[in-house]
PDB file of N, CA and C in Angstrom:
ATOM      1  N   UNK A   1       0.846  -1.181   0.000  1.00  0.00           N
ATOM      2  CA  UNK A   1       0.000   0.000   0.000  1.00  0.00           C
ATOM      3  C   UNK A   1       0.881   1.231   0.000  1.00  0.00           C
ATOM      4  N   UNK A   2       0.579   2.218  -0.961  1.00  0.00           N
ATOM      5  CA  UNK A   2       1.420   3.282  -0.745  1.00  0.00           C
ATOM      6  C   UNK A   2       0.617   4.728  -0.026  1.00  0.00           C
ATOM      7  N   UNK A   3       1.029   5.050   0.514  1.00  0.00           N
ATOM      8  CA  UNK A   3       0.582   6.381   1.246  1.00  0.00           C
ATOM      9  C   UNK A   3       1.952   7.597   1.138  1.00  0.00           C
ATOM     10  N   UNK A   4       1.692   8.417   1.311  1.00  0.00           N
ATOM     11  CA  UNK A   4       2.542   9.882   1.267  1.00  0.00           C
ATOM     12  C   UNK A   4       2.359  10.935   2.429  1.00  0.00           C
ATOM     13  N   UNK A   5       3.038  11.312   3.412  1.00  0.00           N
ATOM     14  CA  UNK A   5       2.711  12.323   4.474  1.00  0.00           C
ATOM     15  C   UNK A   5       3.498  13.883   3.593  1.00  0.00           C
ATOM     16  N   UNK A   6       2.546  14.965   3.763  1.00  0.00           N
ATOM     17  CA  UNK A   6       3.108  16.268   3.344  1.00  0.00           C
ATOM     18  C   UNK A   6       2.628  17.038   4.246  1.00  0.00           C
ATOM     19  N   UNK A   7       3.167  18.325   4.514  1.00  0.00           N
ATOM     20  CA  UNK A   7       2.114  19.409   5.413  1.00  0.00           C
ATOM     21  C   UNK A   7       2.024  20.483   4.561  1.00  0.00           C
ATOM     22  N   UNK A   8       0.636  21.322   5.027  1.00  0.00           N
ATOM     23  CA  UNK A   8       0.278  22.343   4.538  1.00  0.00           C
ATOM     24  C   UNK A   8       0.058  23.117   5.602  1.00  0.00           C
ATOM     25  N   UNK A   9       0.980  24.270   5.672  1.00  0.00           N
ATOM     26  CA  UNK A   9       0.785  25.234   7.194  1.00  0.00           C
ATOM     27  C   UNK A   9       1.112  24.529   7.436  1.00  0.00           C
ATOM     28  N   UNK A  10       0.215  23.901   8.792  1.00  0.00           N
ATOM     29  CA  UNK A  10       0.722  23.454   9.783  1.00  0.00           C
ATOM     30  C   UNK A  10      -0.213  22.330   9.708  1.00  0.00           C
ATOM     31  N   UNK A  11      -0.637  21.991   8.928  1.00  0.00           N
ATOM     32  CA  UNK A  11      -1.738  20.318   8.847  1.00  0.00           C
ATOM     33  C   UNK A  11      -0.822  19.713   8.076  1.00  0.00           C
ATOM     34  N   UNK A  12      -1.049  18.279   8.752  1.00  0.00           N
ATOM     35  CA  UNK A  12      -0.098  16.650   8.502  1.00  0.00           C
ATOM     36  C   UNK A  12      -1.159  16.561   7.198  1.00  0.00           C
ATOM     37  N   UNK A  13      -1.287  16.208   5.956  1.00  0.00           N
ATOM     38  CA  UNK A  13      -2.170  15.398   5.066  1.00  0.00           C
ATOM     39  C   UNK A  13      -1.373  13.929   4.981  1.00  0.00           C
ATOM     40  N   UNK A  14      -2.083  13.084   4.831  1.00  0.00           N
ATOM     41  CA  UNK A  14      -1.564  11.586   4.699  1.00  0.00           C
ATOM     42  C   UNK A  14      -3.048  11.120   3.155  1.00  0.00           C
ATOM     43  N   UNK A  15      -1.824  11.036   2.254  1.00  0.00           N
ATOM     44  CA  UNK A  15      -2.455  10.610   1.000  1.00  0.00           C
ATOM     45  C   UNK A  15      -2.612   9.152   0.915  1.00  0.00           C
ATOM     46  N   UNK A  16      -3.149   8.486   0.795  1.00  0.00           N
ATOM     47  CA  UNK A  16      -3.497   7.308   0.159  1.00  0.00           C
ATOM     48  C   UNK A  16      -3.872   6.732  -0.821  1.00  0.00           C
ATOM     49  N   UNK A  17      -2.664   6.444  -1.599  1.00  0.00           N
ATOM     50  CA  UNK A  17      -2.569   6.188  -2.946  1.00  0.00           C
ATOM     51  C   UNK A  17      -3.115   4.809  -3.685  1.00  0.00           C
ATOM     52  N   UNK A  18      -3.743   4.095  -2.815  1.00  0.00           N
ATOM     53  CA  UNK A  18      -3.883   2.949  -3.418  1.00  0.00           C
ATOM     54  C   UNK A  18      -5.939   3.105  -3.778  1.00  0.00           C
ATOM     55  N   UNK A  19      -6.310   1.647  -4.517  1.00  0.00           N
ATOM     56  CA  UNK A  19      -7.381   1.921  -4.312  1.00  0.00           C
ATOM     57  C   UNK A  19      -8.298   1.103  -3.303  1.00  0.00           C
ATOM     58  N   UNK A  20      -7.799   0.082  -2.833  1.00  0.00           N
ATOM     59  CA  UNK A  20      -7.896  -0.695  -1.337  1.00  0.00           C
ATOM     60  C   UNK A  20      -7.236  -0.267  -0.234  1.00  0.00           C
ATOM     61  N   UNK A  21      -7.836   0.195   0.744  1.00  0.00           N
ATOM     62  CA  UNK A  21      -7.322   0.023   2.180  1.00  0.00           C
ATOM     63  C   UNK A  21      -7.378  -0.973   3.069  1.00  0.00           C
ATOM     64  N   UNK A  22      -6.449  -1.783   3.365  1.00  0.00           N
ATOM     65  CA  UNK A  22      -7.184  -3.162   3.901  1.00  0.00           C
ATOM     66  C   UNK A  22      -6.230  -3.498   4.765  1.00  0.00           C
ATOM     67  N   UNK A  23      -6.104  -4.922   5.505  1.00  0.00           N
ATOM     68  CA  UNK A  23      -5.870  -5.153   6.880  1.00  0.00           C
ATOM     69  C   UNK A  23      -4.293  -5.365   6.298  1.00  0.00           C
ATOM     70  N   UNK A  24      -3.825  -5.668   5.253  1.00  0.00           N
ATOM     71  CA  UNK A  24      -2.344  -5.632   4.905  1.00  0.00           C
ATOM     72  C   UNK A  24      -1.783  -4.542   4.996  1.00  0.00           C
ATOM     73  N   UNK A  25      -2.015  -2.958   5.238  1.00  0.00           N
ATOM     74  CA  UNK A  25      -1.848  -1.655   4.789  1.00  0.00           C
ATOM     75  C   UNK A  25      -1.947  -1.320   6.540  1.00  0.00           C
ATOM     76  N   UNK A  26      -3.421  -1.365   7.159  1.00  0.00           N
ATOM     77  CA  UNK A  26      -3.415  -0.963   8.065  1.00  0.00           C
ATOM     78  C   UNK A  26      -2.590  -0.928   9.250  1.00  0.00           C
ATOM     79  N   UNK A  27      -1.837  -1.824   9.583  1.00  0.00           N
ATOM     80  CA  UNK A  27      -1.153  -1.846  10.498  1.00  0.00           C
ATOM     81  C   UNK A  27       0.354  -0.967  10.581  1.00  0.00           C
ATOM     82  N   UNK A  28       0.553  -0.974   9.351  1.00  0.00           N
ATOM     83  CA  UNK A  28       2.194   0.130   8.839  1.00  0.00           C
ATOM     84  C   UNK A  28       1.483   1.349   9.123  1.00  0.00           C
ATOM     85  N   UNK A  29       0.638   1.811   8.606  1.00  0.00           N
ATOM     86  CA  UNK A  29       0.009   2.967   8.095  1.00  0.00           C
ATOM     87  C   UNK A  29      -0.255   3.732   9.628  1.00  0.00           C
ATOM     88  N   UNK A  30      -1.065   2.788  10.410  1.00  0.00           N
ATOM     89  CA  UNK A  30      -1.386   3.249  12.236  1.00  0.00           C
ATOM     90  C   UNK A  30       0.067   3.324  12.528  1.00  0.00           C
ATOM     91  N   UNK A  31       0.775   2.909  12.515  1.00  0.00           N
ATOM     92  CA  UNK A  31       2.463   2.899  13.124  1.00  0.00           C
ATOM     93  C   UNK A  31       3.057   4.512  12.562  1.00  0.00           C
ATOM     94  N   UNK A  32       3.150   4.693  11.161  1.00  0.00           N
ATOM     95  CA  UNK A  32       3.585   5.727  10.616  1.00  0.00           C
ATOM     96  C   UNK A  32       2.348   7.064  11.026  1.00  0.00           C
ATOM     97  N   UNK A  33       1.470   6.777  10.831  1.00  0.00           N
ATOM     98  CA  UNK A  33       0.848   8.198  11.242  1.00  0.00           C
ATOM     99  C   UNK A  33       0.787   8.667  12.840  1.00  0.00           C
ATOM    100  N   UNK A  34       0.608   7.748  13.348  1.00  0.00           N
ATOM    101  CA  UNK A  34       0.862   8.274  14.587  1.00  0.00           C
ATOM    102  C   UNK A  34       2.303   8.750  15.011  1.00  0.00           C
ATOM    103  N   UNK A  35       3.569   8.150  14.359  1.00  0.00           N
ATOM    104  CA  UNK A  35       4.859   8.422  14.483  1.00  0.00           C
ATOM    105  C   UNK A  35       4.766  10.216  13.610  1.00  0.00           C
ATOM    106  N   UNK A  36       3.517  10.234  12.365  1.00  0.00           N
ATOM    107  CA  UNK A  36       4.111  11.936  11.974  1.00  0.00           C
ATOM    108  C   UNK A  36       2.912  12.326  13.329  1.00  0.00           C
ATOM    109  N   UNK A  37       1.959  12.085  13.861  1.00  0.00           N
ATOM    110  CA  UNK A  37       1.373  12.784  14.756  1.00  0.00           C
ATOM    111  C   UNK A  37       2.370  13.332  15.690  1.00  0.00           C
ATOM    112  N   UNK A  38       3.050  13.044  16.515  1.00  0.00           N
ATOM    113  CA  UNK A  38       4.106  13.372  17.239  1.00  0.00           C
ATOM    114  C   UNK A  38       5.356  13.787  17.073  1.00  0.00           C
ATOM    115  N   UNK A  39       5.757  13.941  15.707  1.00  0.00           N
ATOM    116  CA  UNK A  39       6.525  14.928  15.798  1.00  0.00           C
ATOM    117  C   UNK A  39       6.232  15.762  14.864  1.00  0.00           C
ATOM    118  N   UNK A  40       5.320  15.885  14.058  1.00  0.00           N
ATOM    119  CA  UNK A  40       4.956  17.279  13.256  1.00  0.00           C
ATOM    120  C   UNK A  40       3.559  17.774  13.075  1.00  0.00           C
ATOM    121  N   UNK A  41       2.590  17.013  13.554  1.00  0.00           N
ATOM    122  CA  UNK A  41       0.847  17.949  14.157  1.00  0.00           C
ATOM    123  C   UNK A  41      -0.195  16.824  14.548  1.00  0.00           C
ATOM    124  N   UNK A  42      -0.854  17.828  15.452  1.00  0.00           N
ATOM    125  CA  UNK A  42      -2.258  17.219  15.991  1.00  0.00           C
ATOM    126  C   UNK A  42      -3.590  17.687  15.124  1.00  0.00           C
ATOM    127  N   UNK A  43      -2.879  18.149  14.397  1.00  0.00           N
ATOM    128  CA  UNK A  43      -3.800  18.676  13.024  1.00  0.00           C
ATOM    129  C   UNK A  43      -3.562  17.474  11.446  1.00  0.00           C
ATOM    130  N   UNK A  44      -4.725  16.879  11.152  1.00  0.00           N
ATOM    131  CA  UNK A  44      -4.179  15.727  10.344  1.00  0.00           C
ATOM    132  C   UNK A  44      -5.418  15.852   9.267  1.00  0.00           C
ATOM    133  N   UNK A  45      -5.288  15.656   7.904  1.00  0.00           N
ATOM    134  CA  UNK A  45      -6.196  15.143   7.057  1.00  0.00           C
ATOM    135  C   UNK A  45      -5.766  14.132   6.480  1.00  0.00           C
ATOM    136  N   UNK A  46      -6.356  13.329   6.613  1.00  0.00           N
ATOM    137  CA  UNK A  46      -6.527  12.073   5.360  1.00  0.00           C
ATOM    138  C   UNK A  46      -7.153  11.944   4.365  1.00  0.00           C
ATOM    139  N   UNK A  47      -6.710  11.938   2.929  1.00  0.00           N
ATOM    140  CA  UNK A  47      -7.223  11.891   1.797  1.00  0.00           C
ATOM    141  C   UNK A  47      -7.238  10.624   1.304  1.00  0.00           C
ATOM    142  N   UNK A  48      -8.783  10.234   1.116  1.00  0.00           N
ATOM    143  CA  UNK A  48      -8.767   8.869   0.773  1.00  0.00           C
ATOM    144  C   UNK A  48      -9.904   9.032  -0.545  1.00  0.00           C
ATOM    145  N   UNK A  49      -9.394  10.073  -1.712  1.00  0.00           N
ATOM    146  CA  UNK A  49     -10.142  10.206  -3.030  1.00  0.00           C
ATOM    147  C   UNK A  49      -9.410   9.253  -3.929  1.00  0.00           C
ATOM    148  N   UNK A  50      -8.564   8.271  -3.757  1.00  0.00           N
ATOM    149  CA  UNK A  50      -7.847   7.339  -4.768  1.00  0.00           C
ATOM    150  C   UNK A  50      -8.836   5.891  -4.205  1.00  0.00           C
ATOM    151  N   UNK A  51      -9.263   6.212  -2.970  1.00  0.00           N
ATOM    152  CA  UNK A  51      -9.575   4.748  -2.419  1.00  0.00           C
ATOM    153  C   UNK A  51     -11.011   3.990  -2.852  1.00  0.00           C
ATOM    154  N   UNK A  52     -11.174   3.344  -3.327  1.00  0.00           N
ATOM    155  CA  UNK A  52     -12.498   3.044  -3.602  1.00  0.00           C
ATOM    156  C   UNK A  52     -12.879   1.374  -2.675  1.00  0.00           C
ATOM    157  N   UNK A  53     -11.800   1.140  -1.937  1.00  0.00           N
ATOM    158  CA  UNK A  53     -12.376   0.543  -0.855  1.00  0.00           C
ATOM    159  C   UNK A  53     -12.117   0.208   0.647  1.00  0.00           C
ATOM    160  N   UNK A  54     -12.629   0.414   1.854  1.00  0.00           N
ATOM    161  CA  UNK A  54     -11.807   0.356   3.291  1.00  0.00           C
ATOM    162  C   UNK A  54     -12.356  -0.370   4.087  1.00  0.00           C
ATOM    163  N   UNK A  55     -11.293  -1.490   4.599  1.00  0.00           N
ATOM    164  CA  UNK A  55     -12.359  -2.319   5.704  1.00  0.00           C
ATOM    165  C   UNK A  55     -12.140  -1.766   6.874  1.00  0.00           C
ATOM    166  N   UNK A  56     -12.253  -2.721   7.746  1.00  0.00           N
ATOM    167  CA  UNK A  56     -12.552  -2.234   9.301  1.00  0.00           C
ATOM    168  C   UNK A  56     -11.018  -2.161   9.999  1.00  0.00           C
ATOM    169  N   UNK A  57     -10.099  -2.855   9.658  1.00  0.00           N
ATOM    170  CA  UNK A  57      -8.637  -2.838   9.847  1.00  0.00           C
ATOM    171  C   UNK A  57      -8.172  -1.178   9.613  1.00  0.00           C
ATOM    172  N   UNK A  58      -8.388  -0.866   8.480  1.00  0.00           N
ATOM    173  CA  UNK A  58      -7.931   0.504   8.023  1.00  0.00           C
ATOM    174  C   UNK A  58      -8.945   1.240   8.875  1.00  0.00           C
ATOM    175  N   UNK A  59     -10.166   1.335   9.064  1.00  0.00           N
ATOM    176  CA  UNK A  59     -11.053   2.346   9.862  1.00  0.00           C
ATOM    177  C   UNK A  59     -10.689   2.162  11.191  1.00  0.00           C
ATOM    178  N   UNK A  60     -10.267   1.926  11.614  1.00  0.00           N
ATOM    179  CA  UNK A  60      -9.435   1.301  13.128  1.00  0.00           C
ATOM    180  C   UNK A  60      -8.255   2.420  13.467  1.00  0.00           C
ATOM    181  N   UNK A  61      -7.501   1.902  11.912  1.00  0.00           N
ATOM    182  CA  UNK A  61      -6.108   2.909  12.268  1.00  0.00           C
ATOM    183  C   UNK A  61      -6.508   4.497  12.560  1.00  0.00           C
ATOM    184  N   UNK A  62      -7.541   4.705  10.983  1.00  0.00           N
ATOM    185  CA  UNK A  62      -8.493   6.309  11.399  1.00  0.00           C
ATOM    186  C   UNK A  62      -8.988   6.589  12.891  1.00  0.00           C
ATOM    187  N   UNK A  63      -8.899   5.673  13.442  1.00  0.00           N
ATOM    188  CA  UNK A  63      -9.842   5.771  14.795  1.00  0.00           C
ATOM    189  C   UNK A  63      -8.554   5.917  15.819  1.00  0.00           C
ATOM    190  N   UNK A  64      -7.782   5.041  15.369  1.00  0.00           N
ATOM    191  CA  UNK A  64      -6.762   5.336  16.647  1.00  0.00           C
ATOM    192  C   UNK A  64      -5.820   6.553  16.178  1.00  0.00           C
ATOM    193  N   UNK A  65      -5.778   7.446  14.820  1.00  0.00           N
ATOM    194  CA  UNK A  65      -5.479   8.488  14.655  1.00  0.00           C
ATOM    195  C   UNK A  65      -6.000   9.928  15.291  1.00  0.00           C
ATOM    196  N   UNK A  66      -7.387   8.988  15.038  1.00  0.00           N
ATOM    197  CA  UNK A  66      -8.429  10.360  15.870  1.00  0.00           C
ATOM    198  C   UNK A  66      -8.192  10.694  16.993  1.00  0.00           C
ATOM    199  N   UNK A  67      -8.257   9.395  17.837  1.00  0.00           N
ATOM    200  CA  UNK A  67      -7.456   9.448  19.060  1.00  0.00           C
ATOM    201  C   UNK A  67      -6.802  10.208  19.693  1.00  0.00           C
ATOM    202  N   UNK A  68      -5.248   9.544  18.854  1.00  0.00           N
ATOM    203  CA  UNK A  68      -4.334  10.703  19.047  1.00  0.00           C
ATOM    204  C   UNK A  68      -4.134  12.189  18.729  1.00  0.00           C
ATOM    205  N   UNK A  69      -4.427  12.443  17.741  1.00  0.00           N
ATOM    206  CA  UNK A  69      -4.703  14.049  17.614  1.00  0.00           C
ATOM    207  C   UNK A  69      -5.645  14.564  18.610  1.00  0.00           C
ATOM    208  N   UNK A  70      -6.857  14.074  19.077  1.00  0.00           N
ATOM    209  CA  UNK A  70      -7.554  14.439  20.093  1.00  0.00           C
ATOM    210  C   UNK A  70      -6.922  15.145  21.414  1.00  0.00           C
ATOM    211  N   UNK A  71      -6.181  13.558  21.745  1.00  0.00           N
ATOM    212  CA  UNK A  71      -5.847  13.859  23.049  1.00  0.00           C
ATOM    213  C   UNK A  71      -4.584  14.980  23.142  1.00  0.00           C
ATOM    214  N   UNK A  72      -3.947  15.153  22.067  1.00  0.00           N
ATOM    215  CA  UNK A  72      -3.492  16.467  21.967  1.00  0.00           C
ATOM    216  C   UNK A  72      -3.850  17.741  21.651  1.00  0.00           C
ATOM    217  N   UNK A  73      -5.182  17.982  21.779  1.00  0.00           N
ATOM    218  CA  UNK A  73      -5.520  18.666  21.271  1.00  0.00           C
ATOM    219  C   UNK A  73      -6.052  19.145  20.032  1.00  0.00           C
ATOM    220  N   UNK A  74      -5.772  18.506  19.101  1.00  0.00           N
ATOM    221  CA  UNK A  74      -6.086  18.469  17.593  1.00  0.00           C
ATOM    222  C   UNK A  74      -6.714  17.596  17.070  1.00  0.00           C
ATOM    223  N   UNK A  75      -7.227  17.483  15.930  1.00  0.00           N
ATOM    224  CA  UNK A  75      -8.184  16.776  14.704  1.00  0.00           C
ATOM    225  C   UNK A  75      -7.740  16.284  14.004  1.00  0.00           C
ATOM    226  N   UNK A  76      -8.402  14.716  13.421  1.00  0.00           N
ATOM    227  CA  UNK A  76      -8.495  14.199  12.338  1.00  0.00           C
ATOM    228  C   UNK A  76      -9.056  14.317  11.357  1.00  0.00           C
ATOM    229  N   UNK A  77      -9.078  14.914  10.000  1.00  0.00           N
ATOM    230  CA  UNK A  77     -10.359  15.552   9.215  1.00  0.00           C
ATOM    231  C   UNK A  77     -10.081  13.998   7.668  1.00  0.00           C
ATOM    232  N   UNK A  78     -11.205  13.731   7.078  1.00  0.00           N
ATOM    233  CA  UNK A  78     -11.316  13.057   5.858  1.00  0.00           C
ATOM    234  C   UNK A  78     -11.498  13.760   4.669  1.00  0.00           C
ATOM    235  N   UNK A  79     -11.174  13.322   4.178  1.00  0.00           N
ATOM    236  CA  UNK A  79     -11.284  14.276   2.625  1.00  0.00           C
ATOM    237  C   UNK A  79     -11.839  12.910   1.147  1.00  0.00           C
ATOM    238  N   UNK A  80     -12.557  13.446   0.335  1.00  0.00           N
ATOM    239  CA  UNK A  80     -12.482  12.435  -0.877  1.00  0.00           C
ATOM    240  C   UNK A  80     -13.198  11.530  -0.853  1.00  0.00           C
ATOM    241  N   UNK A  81     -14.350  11.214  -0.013  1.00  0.00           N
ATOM    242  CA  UNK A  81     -14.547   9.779  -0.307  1.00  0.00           C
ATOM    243  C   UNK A  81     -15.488   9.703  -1.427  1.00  0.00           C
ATOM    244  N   UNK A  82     -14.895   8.252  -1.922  1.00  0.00           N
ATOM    245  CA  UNK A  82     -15.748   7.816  -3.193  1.00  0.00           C
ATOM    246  C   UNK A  82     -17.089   7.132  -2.518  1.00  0.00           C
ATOM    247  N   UNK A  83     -18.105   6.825  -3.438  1.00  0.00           N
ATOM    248  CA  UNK A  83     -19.119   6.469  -2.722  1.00  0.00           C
ATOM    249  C   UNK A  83     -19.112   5.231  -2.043  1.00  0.00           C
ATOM    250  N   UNK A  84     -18.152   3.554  -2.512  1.00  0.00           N
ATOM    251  CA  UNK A  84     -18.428   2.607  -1.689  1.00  0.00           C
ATOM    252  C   UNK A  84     -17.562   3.124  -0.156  1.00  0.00           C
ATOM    253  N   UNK A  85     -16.847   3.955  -0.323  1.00  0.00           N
ATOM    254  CA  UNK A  85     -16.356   4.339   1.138  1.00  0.00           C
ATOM    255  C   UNK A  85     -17.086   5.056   1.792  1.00  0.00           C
ATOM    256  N   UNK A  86     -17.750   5.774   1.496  1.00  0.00           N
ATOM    257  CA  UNK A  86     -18.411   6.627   2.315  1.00  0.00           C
ATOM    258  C   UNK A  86     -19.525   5.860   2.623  1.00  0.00           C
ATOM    259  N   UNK A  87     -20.408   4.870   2.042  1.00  0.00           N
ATOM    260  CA  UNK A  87     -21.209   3.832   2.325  1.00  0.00           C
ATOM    261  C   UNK A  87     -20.538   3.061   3.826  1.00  0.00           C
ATOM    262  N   UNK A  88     -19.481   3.018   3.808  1.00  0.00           N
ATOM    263  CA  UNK A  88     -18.869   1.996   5.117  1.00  0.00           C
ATOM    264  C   UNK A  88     -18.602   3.128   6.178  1.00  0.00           C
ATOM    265  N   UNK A  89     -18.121   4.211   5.564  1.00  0.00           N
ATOM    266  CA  UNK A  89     -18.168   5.317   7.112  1.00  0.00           C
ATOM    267  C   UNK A  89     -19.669   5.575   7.876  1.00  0.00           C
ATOM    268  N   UNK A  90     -20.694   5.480   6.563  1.00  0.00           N
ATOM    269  CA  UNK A  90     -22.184   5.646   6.841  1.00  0.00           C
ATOM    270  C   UNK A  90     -22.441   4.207   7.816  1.00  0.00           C
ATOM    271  N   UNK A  91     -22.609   2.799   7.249  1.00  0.00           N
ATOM    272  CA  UNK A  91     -22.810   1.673   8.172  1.00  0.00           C
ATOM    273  C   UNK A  91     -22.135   1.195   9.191  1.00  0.00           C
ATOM    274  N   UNK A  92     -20.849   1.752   9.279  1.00  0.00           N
ATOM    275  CA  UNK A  92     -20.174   2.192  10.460  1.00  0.00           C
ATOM    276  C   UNK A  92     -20.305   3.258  11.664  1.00  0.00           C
ATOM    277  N   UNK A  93     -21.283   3.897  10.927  1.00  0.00           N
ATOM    278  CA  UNK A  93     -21.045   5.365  11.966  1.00  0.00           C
ATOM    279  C   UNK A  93     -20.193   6.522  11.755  1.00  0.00           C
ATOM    280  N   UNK A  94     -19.586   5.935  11.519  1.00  0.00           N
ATOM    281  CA  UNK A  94     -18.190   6.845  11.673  1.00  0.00           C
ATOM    282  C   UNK A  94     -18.055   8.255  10.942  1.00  0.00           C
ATOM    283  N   UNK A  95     -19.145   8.550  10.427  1.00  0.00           N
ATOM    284  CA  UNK A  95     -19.366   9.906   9.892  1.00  0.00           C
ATOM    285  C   UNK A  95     -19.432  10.833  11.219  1.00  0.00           C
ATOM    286  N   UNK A  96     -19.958  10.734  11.806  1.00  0.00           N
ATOM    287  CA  UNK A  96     -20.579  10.761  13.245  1.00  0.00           C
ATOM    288  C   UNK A  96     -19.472  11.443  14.214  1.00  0.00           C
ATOM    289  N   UNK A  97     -18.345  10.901  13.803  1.00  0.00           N
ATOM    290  CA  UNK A  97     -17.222  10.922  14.846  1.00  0.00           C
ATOM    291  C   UNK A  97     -16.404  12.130  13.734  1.00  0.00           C
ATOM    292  N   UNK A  98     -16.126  11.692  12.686  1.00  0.00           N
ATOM    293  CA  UNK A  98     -15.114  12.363  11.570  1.00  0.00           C
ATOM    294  C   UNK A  98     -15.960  13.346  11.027  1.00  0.00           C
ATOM    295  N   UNK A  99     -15.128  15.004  11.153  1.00  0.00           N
ATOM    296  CA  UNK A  99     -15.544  15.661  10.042  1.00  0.00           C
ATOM    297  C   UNK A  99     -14.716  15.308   8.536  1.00  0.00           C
ATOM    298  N   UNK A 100     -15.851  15.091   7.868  1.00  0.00           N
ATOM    299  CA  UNK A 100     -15.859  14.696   6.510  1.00  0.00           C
ATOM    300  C   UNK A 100     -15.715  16.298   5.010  1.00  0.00           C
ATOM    301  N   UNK A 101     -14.894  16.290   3.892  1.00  0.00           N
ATOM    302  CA  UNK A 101     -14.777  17.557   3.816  1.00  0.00           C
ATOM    303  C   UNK A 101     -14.517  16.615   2.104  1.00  0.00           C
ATOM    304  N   UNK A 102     -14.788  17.487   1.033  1.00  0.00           N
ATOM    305  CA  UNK A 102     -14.878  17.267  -0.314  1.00  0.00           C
ATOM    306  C   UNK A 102     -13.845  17.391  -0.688  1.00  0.00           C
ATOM    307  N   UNK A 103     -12.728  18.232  -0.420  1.00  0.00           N
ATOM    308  CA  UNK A 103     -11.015  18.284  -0.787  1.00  0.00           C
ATOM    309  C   UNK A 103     -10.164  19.046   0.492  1.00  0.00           C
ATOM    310  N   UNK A 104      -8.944  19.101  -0.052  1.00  0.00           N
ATOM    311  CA  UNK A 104      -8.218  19.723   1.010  1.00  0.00           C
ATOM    312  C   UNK A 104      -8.183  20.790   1.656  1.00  0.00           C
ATOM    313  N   UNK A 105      -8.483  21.812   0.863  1.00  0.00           N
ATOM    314  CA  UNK A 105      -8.917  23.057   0.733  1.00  0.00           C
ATOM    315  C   UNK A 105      -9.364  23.124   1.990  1.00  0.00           C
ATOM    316  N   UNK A 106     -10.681  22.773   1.894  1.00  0.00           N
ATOM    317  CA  UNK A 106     -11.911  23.233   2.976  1.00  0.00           C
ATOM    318  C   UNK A 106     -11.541  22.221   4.278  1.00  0.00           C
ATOM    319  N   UNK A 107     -10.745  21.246   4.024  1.00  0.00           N
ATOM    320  CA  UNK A 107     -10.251  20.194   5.633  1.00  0.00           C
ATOM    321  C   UNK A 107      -9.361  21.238   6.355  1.00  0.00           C
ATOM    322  N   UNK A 108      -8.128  22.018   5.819  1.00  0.00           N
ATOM    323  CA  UNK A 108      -7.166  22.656   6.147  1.00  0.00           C
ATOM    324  C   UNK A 108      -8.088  23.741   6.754  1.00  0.00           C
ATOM    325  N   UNK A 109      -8.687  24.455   6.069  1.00  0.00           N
ATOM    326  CA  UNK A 109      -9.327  25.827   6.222  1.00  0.00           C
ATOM    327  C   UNK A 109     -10.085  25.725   7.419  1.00  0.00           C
ATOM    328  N   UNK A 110     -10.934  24.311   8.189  1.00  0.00           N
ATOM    329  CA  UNK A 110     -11.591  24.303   8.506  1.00  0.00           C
ATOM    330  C   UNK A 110     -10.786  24.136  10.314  1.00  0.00           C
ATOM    331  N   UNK A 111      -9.202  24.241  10.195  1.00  0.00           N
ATOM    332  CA  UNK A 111      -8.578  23.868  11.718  1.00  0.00           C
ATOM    333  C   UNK A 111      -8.364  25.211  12.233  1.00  0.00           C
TER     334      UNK A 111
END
């Protein structure tokens, strides 16, 4: 799985380049983002507009991202989703918890 960390200002974005997110991906991916959470922001978007699919392994890592930016003070924001993903944030809930945002623009703008 490939992913990319960049900042803008002062927000972490973590791209996700593949079009599966799945339990092979998730576990590197929770390791590395929480490693840029701590040393470069509690301010984070994840762009998942390449992804057209995420199981519960990968929504896990989002969750324990949220987490951490939380408890520091800062946010996890989503960006991009295609519709079978946003279908699983919907039967998950997890809309609920995540502000959800159409591109980067308005995730950044919105910390």
């Amino acid at each position: 799985m490939n992913y990319a960390f960049e900042m803008n200002k002062d927000v972490l974005i973590a791209r996700i380049q593949n079009k599966r997110a799945t339990v092979e991906f998730a576990g590197k991916f929770k390791e590395d983002l929480l490693k840029q959470i701590d040393e470069k922001s509690d301010k984070v978007v994840v762009d998942l507009s390449q992804c057209e699919f995420v199981d519960s392994s990968f929504l896990g890592a989002l969750v324990a991202g949220l987490k951490k930016t939380t408890m520091k003070g800062g946010d996890l924001k989503i960006v991009g989703l295609q519709a079978p993903v946003k279908a699983m944030f919907e039967l998950t809930r997890l809309y609920r918890i995540f502000d959800i945002f159409d591109n980067d623009e308005e995730a950044v703008n919105s910390f």
